[in-house]
C-alpha atoms as a PDB file:
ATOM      1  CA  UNK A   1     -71.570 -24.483 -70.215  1.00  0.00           C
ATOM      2  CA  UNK A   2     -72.630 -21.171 -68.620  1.00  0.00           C
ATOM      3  CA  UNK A   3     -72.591 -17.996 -71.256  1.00  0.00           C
ATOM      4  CA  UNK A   4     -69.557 -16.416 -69.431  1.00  0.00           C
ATOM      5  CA  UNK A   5     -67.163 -13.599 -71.292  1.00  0.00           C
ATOM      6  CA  UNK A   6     -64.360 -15.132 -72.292  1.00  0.00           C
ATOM      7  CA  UNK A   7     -60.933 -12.902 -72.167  1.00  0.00           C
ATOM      8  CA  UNK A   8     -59.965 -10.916 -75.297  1.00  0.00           C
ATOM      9  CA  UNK A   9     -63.170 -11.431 -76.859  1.00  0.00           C
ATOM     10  CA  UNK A  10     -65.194  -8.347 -77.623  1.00  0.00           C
ATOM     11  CA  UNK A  11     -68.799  -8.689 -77.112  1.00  0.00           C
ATOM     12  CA  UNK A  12     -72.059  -6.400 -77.526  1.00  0.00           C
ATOM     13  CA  UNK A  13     -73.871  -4.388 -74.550  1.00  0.00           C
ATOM     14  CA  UNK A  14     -75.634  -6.951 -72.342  1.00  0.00           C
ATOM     15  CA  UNK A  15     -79.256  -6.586 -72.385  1.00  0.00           C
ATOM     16  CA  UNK A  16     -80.175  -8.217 -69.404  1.00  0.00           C
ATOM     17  CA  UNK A  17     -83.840  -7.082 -69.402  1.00  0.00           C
ATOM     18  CA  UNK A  18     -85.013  -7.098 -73.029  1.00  0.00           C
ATOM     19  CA  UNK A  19     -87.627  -9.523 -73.703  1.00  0.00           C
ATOM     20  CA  UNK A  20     -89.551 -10.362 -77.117  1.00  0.00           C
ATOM     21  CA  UNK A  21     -91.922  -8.029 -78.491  1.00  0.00           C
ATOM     22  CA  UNK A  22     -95.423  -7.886 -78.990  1.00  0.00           C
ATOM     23  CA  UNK A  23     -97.024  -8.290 -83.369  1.00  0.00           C
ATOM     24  CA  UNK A  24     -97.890  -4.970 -84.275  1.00  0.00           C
ATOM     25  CA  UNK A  25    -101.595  -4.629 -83.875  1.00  0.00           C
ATOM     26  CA  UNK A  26    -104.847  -4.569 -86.684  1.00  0.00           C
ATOM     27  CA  UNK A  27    -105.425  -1.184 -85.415  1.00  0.00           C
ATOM     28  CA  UNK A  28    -105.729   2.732 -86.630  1.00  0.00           C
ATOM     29  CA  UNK A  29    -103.233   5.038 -86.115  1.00  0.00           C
ATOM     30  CA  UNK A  30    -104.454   8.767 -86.441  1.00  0.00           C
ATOM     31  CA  UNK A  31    -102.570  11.799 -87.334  1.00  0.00           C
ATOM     32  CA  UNK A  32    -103.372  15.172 -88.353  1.00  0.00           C
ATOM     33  CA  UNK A  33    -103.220  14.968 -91.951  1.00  0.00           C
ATOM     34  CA  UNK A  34    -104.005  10.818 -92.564  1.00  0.00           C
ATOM     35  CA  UNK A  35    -104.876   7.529 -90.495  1.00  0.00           C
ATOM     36  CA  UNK A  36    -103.611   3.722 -90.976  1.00  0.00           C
ATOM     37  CA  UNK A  37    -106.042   1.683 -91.258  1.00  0.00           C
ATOM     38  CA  UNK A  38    -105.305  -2.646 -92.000  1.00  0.00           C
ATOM     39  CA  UNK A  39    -105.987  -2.601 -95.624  1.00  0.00           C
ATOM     40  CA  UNK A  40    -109.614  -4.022 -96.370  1.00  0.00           C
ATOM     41  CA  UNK A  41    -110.179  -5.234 -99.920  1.00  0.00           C
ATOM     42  CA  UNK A  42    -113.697  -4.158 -99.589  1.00  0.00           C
ATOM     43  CA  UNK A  43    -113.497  -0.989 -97.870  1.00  0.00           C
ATOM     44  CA  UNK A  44    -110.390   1.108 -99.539  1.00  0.00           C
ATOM     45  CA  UNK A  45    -109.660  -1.614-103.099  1.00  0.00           C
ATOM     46  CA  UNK A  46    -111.893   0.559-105.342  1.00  0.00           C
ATOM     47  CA  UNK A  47    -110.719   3.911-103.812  1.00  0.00           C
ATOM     48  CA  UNK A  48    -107.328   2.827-104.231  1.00  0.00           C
ATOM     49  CA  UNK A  49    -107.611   1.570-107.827  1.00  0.00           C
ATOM     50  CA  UNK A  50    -108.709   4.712-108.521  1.00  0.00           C
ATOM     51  CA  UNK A  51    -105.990   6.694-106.810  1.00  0.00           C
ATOM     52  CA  UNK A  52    -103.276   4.867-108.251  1.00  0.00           C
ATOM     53  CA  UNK A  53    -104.515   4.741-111.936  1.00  0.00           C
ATOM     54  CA  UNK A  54    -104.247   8.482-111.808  1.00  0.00           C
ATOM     55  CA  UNK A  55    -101.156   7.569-112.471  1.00  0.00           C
ATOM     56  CA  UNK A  56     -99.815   8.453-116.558  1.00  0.00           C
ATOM     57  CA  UNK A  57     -98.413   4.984-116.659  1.00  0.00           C
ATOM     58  CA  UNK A  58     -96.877   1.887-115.163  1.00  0.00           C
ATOM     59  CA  UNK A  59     -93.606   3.227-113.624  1.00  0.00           C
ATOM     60  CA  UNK A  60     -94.583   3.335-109.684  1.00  0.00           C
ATOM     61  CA  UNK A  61     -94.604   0.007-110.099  1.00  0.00           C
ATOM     62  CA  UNK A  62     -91.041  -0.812-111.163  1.00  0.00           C
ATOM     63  CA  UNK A  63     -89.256  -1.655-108.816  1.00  0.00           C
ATOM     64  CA  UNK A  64     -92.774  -3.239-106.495  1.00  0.00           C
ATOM     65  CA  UNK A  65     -92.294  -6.878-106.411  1.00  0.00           C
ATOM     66  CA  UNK A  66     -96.129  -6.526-107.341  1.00  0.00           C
ATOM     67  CA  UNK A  67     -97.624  -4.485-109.899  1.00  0.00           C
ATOM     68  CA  UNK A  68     -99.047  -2.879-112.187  1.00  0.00           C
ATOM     69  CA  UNK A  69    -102.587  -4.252-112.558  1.00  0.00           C
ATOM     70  CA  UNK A  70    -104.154  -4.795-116.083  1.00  0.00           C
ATOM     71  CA  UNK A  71    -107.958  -3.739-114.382  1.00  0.00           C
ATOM     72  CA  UNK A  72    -109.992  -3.261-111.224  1.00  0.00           C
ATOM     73  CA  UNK A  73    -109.803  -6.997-111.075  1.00  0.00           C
ATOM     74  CA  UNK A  74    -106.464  -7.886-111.182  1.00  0.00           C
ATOM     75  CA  UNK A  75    -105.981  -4.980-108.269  1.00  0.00           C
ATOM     76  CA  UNK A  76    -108.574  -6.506-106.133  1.00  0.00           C
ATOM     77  CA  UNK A  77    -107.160  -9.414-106.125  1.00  0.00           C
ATOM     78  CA  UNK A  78    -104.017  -8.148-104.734  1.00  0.00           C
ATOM     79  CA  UNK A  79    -105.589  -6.507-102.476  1.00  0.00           C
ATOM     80  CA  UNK A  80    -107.975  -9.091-101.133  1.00  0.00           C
ATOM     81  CA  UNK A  81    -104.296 -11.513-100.586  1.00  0.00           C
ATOM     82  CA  UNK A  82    -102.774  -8.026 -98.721  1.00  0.00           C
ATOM     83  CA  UNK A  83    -106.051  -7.963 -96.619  1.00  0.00           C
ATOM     84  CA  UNK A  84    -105.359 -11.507 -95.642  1.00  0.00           C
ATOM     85  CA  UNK A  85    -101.508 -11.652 -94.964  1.00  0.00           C
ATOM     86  CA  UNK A  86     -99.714 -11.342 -91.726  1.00  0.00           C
ATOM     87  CA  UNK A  87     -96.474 -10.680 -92.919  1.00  0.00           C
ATOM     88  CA  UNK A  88     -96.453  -7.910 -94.881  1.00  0.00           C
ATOM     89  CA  UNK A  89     -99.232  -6.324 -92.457  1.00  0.00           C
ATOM     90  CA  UNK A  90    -100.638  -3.925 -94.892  1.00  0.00           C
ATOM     91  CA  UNK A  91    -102.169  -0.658 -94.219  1.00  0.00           C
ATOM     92  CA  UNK A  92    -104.344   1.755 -96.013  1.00  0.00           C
ATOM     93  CA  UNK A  93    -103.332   5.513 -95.955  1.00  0.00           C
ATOM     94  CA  UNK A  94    -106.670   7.567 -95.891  1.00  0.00           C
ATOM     95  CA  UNK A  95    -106.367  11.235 -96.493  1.00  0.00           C
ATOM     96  CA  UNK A  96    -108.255  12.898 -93.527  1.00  0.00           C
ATOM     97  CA  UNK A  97    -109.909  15.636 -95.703  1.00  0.00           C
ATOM     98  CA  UNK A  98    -111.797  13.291 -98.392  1.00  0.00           C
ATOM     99  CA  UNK A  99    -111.642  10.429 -96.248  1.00  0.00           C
ATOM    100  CA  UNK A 100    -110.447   8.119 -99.078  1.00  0.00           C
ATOM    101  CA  UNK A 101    -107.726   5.654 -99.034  1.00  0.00           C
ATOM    102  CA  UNK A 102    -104.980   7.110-101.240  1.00  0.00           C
ATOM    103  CA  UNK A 103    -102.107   4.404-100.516  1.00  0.00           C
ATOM    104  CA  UNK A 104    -100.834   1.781 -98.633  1.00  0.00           C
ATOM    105  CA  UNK A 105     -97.784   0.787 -96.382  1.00  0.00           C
ATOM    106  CA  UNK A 106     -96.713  -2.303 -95.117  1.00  0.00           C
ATOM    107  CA  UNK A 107     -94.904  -3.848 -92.044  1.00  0.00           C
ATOM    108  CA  UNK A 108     -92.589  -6.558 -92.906  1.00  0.00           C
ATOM    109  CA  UNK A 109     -90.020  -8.775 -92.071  1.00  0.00           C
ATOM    110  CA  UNK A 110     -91.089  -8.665 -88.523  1.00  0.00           C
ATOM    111  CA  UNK A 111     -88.990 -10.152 -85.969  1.00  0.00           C
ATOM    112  CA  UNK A 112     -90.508  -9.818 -82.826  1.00  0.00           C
ATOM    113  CA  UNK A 113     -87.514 -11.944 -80.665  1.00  0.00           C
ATOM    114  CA  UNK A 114     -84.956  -9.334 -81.868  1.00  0.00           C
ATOM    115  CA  UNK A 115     -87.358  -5.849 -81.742  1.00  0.00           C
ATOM    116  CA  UNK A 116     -86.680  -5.326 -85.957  1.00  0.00           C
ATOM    117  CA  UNK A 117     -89.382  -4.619 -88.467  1.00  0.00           C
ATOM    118  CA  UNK A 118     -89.342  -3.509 -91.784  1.00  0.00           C
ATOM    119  CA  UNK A 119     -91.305  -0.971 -93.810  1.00  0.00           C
ATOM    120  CA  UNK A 120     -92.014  -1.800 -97.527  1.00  0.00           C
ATOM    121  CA  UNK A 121     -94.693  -1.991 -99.792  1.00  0.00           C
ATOM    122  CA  UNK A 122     -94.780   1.996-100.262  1.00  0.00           C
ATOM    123  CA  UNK A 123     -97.922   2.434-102.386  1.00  0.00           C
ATOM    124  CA  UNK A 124     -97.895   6.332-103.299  1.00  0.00           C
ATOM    125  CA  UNK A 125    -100.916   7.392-105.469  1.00  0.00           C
ATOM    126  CA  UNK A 126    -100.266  11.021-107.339  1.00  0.00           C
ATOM    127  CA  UNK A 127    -102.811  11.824-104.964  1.00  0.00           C
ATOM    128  CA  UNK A 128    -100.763  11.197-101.940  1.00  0.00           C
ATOM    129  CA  UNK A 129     -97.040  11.939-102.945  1.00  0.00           C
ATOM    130  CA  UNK A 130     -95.407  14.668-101.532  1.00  0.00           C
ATOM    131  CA  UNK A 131     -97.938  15.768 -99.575  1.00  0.00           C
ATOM    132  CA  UNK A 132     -97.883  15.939 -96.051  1.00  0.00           C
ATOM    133  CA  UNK A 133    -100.068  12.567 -95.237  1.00  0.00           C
ATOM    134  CA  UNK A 134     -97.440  11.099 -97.027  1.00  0.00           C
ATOM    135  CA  UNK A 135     -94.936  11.709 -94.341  1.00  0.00           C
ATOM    136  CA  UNK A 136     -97.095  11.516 -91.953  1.00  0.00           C
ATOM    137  CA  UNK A 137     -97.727   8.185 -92.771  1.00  0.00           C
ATOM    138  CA  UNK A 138     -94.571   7.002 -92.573  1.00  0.00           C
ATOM    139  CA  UNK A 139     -94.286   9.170 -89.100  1.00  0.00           C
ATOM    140  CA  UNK A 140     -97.116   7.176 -87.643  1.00  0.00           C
ATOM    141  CA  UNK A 141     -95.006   3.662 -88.328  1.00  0.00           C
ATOM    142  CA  UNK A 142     -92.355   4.329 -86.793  1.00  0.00           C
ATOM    143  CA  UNK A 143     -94.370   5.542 -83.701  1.00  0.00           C
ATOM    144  CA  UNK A 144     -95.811   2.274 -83.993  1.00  0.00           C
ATOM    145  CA  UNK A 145     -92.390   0.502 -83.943  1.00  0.00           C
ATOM    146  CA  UNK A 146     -90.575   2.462 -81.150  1.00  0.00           C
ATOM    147  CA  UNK A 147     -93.112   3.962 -78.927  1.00  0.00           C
ATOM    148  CA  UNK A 148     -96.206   1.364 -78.629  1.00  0.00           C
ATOM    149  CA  UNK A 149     -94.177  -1.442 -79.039  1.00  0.00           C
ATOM    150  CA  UNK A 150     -90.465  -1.242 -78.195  1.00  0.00           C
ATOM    151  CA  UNK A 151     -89.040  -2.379 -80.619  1.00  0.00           C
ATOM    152  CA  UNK A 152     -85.113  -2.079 -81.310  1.00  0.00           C
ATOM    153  CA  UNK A 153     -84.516  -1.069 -85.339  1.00  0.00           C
ATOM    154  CA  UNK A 154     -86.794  -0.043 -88.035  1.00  0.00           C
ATOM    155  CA  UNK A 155     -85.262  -0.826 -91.800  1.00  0.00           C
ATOM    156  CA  UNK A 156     -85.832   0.213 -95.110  1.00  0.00           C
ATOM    157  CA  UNK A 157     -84.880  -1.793 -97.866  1.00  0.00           C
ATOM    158  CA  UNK A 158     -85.407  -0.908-101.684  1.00  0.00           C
ATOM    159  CA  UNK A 159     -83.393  -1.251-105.113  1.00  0.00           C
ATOM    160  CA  UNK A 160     -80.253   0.230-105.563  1.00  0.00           C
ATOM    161  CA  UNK A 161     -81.728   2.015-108.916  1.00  0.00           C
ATOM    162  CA  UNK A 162     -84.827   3.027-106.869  1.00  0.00           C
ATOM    163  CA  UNK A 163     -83.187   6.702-106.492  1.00  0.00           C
ATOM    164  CA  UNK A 164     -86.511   8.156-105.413  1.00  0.00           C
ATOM    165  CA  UNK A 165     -87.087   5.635-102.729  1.00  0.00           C
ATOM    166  CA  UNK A 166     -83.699   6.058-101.562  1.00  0.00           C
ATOM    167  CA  UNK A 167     -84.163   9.897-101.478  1.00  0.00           C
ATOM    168  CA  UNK A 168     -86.994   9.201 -99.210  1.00  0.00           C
ATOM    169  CA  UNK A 169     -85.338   6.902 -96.935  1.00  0.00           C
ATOM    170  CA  UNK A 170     -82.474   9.807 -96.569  1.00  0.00           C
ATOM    171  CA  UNK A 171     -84.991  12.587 -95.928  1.00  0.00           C
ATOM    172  CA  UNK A 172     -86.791  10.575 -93.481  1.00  0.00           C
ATOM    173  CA  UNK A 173     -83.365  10.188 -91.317  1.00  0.00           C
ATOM    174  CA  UNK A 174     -82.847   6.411 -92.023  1.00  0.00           C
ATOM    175  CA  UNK A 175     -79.387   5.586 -91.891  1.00  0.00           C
ATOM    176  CA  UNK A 176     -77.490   3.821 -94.986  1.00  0.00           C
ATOM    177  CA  UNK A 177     -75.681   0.731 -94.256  1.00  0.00           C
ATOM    178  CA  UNK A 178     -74.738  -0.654 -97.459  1.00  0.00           C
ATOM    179  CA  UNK A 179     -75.113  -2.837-100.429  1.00  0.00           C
ATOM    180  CA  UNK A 180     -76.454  -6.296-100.530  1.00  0.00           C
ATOM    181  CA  UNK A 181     -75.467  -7.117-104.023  1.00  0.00           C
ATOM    182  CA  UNK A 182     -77.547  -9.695-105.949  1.00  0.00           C
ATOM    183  CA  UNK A 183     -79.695 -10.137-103.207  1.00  0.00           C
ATOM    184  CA  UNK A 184     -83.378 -10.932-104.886  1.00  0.00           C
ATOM    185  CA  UNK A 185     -84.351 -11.889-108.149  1.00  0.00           C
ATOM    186  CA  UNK A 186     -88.027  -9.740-109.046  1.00  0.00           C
ATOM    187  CA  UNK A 187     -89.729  -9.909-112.343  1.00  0.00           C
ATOM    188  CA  UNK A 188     -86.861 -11.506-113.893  1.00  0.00           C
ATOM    189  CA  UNK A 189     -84.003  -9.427-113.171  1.00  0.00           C
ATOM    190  CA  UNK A 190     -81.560  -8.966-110.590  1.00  0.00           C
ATOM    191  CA  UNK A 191     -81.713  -6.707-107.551  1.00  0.00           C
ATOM    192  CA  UNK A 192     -78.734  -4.992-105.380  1.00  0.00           C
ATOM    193  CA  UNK A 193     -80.663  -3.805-102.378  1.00  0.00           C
ATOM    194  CA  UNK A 194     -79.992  -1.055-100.282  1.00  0.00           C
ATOM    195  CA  UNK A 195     -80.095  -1.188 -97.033  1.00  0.00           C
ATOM    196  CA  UNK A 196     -81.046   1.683 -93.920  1.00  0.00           C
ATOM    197  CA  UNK A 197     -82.432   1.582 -90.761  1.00  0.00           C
ATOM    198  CA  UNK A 198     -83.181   3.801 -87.349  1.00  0.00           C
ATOM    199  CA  UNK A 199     -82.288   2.220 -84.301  1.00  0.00           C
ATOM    200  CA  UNK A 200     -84.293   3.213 -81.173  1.00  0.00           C
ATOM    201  CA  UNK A 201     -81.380   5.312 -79.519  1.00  0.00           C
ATOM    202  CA  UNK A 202     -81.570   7.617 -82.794  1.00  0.00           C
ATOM    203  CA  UNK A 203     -85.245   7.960 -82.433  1.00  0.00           C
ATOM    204  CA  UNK A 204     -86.186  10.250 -80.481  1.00  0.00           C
ATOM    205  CA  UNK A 205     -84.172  13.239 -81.932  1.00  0.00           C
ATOM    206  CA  UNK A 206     -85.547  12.149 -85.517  1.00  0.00           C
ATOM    207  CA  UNK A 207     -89.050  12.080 -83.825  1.00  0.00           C
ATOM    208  CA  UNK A 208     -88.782  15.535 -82.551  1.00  0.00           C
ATOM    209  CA  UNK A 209     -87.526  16.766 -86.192  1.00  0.00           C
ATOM    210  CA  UNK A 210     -90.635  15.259 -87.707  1.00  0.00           C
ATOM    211  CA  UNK A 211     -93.281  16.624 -85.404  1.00  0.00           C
ATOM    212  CA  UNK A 212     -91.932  19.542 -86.005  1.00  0.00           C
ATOM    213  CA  UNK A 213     -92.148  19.177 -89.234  1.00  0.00           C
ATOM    214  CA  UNK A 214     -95.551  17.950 -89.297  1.00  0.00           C
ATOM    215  CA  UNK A 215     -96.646  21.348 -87.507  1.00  0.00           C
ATOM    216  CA  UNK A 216     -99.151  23.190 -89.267  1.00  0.00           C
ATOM    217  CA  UNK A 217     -97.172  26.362 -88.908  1.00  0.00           C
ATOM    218  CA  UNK A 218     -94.508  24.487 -90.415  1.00  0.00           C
ATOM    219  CA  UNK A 219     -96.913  25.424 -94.212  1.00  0.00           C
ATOM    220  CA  UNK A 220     -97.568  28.829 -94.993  1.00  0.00           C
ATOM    221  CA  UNK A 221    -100.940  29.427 -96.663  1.00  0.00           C
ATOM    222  CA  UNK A 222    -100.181  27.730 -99.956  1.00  0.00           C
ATOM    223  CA  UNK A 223     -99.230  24.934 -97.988  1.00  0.00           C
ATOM    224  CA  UNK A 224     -95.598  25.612 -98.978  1.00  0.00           C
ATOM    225  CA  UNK A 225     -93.109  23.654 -96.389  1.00  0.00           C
ATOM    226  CA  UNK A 226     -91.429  26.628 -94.076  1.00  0.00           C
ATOM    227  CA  UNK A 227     -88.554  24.468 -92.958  1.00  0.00           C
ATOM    228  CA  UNK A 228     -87.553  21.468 -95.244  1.00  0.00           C
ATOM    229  CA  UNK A 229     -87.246  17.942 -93.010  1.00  0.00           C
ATOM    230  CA  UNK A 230     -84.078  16.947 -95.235  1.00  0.00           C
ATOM    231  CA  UNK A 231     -83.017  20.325 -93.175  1.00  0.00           C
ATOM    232  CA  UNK A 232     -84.814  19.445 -89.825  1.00  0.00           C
ATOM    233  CA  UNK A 233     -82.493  15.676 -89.761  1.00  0.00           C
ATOM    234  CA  UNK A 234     -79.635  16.617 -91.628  1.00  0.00           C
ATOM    235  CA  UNK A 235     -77.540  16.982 -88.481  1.00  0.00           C
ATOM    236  CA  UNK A 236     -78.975  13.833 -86.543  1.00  0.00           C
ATOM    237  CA  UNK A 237     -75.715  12.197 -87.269  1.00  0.00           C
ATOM    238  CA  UNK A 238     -75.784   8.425 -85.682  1.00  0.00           C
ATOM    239  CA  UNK A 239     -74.051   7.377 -82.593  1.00  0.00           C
ATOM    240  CA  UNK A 240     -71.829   5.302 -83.719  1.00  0.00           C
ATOM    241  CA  UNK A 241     -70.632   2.382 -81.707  1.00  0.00           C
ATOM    242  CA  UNK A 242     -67.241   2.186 -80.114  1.00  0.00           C
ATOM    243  CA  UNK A 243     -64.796   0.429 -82.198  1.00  0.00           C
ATOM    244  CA  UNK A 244     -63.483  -3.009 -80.488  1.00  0.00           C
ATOM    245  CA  UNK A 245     -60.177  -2.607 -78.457  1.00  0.00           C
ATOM    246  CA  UNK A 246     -57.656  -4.546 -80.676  1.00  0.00           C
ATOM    247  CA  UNK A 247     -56.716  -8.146 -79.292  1.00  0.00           C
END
């Protein structure tokens, strides 16, 4: 029977021309401050083993489904199973000035027949956090995701007790949905997860605010932020859709 609209019942915008999109590629991505690289056991495990156990103690690692690592060892062995997996795609964050990996990001959940992808796996050394390559990192992503390859939503999912990560996700101009409640079990406990996303329409407003962010004369000369990005996206308020007429 032909997909026809049947009377009275409410349907989404027709997309008449979308077509599946392409697996995001094993490439760089460059930016002013940091480039992605795929995460290579061999070329970025020791610098990032080293980065991360700058760290004073385990808690980065709380609310990782991974994590933390006993030794070098243990850590290259994670990272030699990241180097190898598809799904998360992993990538190496390497800090442009000492050229040495100080995190790692991850693609996930990728659904190429419906445009969504996911960010997780947010590895932030102490050497990386709250520095600019650390949103930069997460700027280059989402280029990834809506300019290369077209793709329709971008999500961001993390533990309703992760308050840091969820700070992030708000300063970054995701969008909260909601609560999936009792939605994984990690390391033995129960997780509500928290759910936010950018949609493509949204995009390119947020992508102005972080470029101009990102601007070197954004920092004065102590590298102090001029204009805060929480400030830059607060008023990027999402379209929301029209409500269904009432049958």
């Amino acid at each position: 029977m032909p997909a026809t609209a049947i009377p009275d019942q409410p349907v989404g915008p027709a997309l008449p021309d979308w077509t599946p999109r392409q697996r995001p590629p094993r490439t760089p991505a460059q930016g002013h401050y940091c480039r992605l690289e795929p995460l290579s056991a061999g070329r970025h495990g020791a610098d990032l083993y080293a980065a991360f156990s700058q760290a004073p103690d385990g808690g980065d690692w709380t609310y990782m489904p991974v994590g933390p690592f006993a030794d070098a060892r243990a850590f290259l062995q994670f990272a030699e199973a990241a180097e190898a997996s598809e799904d998360p795609l992993h990538h190496a964050i390497i800090d442009l000035q000492t050229g040495r990996a100080t995190g790692s990001v991850g693609l996930m959940r990728i659904d190429q027949a419906n445009g969504v992808a996911e960010v997780g796996y947010v590895c932030y050394s102490p050497l990386l956090k709250r520095t600019r390559a650390a949103t930069e990192a997460q700027f280059l992503l989402m280029q990834r995701v809506f300019d290369e390859l077209g793709y329709r939503r971008y999500e961001w999912k993390c533990d309703s007790l992760n308050a840091p990560s969820r700070a992030a996700a708000a300063r970054l101009g995701f969008q909260f949905e909601g609560l999936f409640r009792q939605a994984v079990v990690y390391k033995g406990r129960s997780r509500d997860t928290a759910w936010y996303s950018i949609i493509d329409r949204e995009w390119p407003a947020l992508r102005a605010a972080l470029q101009r962010w990102l601007e070197p004369g954004n920092f004065d000369a102590q590298g102090r932020q001029r204009q805060s990005l929480s400030a830059l996206t607060q008023g990027l308020a999402p379209l929301a859709a029209p409500a269904p007429e009432p049958v």
